[in-house]
Each structure stands twice: as C-alpha cells, then as structure tokens.
PDB file of N, CA and C in Angstrom:
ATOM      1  N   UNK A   1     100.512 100.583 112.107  1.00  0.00           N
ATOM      2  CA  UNK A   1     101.477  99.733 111.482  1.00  0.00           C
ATOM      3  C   UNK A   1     101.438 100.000 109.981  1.00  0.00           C
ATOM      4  N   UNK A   2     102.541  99.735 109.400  1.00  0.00           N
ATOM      5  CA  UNK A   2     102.651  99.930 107.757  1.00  0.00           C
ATOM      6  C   UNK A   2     103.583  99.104 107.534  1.00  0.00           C
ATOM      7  N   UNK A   3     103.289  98.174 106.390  1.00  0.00           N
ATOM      8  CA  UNK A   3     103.506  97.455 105.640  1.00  0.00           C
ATOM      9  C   UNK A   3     103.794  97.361 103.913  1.00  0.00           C
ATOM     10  N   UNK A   4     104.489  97.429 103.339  1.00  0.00           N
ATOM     11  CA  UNK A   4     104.642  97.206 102.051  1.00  0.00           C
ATOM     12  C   UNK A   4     104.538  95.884 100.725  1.00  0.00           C
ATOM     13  N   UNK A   5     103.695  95.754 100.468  1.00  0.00           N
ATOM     14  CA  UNK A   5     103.348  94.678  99.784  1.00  0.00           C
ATOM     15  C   UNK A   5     102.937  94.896  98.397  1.00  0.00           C
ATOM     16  N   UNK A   6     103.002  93.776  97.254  1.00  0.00           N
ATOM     17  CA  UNK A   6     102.152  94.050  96.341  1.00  0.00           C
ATOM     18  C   UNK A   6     100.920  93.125  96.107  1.00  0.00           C
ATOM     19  N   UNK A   7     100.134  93.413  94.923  1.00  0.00           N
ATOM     20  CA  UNK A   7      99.208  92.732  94.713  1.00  0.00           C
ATOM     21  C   UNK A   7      99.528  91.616  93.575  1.00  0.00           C
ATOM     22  N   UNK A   8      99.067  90.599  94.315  1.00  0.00           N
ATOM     23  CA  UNK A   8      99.549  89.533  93.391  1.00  0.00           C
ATOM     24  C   UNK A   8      98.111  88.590  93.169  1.00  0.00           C
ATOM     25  N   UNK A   9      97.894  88.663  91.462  1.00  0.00           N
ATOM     26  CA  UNK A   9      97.266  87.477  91.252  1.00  0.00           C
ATOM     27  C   UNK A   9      96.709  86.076  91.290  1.00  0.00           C
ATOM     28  N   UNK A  10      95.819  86.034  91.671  1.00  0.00           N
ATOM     29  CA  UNK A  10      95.240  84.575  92.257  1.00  0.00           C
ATOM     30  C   UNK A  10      94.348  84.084  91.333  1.00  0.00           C
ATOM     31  N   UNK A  11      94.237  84.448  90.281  1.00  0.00           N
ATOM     32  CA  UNK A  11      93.939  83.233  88.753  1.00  0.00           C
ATOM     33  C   UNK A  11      92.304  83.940  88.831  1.00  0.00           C
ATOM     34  N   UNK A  12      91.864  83.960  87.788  1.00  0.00           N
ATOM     35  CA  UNK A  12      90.858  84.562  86.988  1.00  0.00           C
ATOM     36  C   UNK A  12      91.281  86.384  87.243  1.00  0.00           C
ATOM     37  N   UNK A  13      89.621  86.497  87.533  1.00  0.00           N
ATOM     38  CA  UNK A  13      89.743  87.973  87.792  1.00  0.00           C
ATOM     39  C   UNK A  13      89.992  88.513  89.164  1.00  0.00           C
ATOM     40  N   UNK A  14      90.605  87.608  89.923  1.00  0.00           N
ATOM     41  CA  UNK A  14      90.661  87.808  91.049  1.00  0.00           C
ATOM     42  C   UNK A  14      92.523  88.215  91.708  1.00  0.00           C
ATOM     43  N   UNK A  15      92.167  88.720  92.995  1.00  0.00           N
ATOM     44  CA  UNK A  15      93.801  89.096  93.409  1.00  0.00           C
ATOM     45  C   UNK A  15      93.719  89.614  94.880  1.00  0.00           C
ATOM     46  N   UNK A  16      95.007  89.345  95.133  1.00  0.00           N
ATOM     47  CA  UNK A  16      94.786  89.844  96.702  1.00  0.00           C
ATOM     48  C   UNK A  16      96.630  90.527  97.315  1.00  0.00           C
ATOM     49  N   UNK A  17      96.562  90.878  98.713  1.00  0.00           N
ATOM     50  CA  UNK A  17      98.063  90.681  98.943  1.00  0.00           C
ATOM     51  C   UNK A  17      98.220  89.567  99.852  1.00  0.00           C
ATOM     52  N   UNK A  18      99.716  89.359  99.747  1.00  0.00           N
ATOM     53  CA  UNK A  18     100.216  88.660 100.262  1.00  0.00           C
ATOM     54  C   UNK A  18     101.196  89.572 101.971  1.00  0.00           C
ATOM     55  N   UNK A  19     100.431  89.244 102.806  1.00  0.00           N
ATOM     56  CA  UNK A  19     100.506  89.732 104.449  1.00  0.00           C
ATOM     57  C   UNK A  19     101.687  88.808 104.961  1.00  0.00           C
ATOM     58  N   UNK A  20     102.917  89.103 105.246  1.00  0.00           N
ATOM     59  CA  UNK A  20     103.770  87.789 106.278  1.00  0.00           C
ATOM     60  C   UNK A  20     102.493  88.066 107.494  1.00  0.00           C
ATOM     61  N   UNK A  21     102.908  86.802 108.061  1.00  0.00           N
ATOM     62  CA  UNK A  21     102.308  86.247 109.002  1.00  0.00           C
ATOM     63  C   UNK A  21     102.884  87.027 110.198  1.00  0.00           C
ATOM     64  N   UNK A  22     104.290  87.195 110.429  1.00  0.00           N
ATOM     65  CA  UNK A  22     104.115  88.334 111.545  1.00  0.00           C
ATOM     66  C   UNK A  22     103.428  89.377 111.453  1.00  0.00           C
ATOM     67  N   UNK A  23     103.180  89.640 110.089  1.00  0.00           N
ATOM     68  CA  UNK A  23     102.010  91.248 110.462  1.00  0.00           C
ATOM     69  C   UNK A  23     100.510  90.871 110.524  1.00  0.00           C
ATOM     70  N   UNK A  24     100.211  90.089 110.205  1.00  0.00           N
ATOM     71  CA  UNK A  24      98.638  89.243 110.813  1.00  0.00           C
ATOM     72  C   UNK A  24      98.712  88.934 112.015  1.00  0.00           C
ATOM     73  N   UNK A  25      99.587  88.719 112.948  1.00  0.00           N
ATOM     74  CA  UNK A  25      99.800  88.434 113.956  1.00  0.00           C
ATOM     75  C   UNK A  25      99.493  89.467 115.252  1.00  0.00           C
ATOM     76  N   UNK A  26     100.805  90.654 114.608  1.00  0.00           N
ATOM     77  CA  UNK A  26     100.670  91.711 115.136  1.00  0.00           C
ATOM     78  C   UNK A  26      99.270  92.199 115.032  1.00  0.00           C
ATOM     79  N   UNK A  27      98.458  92.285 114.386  1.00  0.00           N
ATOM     80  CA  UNK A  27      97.137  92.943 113.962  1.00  0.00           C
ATOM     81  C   UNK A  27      96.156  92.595 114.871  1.00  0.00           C
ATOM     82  N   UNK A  28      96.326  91.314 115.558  1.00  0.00           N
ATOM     83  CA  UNK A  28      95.443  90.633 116.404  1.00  0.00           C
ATOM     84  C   UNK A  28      94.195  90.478 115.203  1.00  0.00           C
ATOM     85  N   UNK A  29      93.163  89.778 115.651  1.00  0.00           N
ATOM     86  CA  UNK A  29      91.784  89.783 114.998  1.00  0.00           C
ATOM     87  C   UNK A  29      91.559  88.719 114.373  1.00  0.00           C
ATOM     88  N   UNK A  30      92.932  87.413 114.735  1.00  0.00           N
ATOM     89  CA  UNK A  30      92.599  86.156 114.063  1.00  0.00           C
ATOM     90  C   UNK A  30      93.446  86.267 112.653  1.00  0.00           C
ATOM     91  N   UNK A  31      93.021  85.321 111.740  1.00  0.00           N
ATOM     92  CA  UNK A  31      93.335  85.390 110.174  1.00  0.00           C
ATOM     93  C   UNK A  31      92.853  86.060 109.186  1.00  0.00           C
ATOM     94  N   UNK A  32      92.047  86.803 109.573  1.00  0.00           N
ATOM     95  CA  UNK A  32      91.222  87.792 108.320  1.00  0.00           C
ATOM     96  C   UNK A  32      91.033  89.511 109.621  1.00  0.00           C
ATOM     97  N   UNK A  33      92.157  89.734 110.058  1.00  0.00           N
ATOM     98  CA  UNK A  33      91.623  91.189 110.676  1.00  0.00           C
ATOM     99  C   UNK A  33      91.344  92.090 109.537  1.00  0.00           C
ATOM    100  N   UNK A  34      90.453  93.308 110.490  1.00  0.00           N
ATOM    101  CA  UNK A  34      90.440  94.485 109.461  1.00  0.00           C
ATOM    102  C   UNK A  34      91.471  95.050 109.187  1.00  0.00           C
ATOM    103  N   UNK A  35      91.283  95.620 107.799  1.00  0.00           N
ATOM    104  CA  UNK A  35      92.779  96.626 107.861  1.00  0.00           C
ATOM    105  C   UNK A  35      92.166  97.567 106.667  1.00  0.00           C
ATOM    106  N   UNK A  36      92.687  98.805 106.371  1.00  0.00           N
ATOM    107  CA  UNK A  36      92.396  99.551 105.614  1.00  0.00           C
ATOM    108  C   UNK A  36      93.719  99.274 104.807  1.00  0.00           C
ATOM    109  N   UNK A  37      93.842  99.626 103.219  1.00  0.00           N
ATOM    110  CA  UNK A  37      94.658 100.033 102.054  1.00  0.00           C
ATOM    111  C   UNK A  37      95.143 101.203 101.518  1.00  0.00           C
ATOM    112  N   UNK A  38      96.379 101.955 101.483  1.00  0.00           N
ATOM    113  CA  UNK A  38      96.045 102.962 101.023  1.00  0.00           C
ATOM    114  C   UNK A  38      96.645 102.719  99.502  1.00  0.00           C
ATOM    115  N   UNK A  39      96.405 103.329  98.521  1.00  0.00           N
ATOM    116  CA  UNK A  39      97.130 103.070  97.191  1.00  0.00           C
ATOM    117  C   UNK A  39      96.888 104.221  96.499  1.00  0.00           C
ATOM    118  N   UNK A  40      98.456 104.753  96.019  1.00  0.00           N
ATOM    119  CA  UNK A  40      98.237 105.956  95.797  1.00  0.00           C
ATOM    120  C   UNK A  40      97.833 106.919  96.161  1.00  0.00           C
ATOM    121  N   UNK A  41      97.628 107.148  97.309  1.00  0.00           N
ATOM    122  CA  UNK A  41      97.636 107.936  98.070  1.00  0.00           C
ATOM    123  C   UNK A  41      95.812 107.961  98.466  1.00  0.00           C
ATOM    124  N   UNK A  42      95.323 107.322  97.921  1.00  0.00           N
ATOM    125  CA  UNK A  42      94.159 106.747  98.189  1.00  0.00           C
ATOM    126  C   UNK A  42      93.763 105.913  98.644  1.00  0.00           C
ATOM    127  N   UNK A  43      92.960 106.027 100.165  1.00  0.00           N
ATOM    128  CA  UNK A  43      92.637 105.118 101.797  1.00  0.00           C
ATOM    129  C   UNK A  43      91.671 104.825 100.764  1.00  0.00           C
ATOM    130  N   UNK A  44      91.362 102.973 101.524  1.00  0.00           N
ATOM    131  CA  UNK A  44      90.685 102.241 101.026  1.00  0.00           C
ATOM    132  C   UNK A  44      90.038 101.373 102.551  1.00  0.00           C
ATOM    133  N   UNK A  45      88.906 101.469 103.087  1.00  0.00           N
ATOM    134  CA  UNK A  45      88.736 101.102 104.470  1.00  0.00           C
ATOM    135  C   UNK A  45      88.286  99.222 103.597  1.00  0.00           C
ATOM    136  N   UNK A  46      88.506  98.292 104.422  1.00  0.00           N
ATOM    137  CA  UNK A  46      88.085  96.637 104.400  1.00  0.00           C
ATOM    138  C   UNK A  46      86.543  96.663 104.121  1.00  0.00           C
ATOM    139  N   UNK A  47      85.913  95.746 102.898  1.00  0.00           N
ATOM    140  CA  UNK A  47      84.457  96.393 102.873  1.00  0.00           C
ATOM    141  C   UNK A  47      83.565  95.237 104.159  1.00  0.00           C
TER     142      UNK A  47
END
C-alpha cells in the first residue's frame, strides 16, 4: 500500500503523520501497526 502524507507538527520538538483512518484500517495491526517510511527516496523501517 502507498500513501501520501505530510509531516505535521505536534508542538515542541516533536512531529508525526497524519494516517486517514481507512489506511490504518487497511493495515490491520490495531492503531499503531508497523509500517516503514520512505522519504526521499530513503526507506525508513518503524523503530
């Protein structure tokens, strides 16, 4: 699956994306599944 999102700020030094809920869904694994990132062409696996 691929998804397009950005990263949006969540106050201090912190940030995350914002997932619609149909693609958490689709993912199975509950509310926090794994997922890898790629950015820039650089894979980022869930630590």
């Amino acid at each position: 699956m691929k998804i397009r999102t950005e990263l949006v700020s969540t106050g201090g030094n912190t940030a995350g994306f914002r997932i619609p809920d149909e693609a958490v869904e689709a993912l199975g694994g509950g509310k926090r599944p794994k997922v890898a990132v790629t950015v820039l062409n650089a894979e980022r696996p869930e630590p």
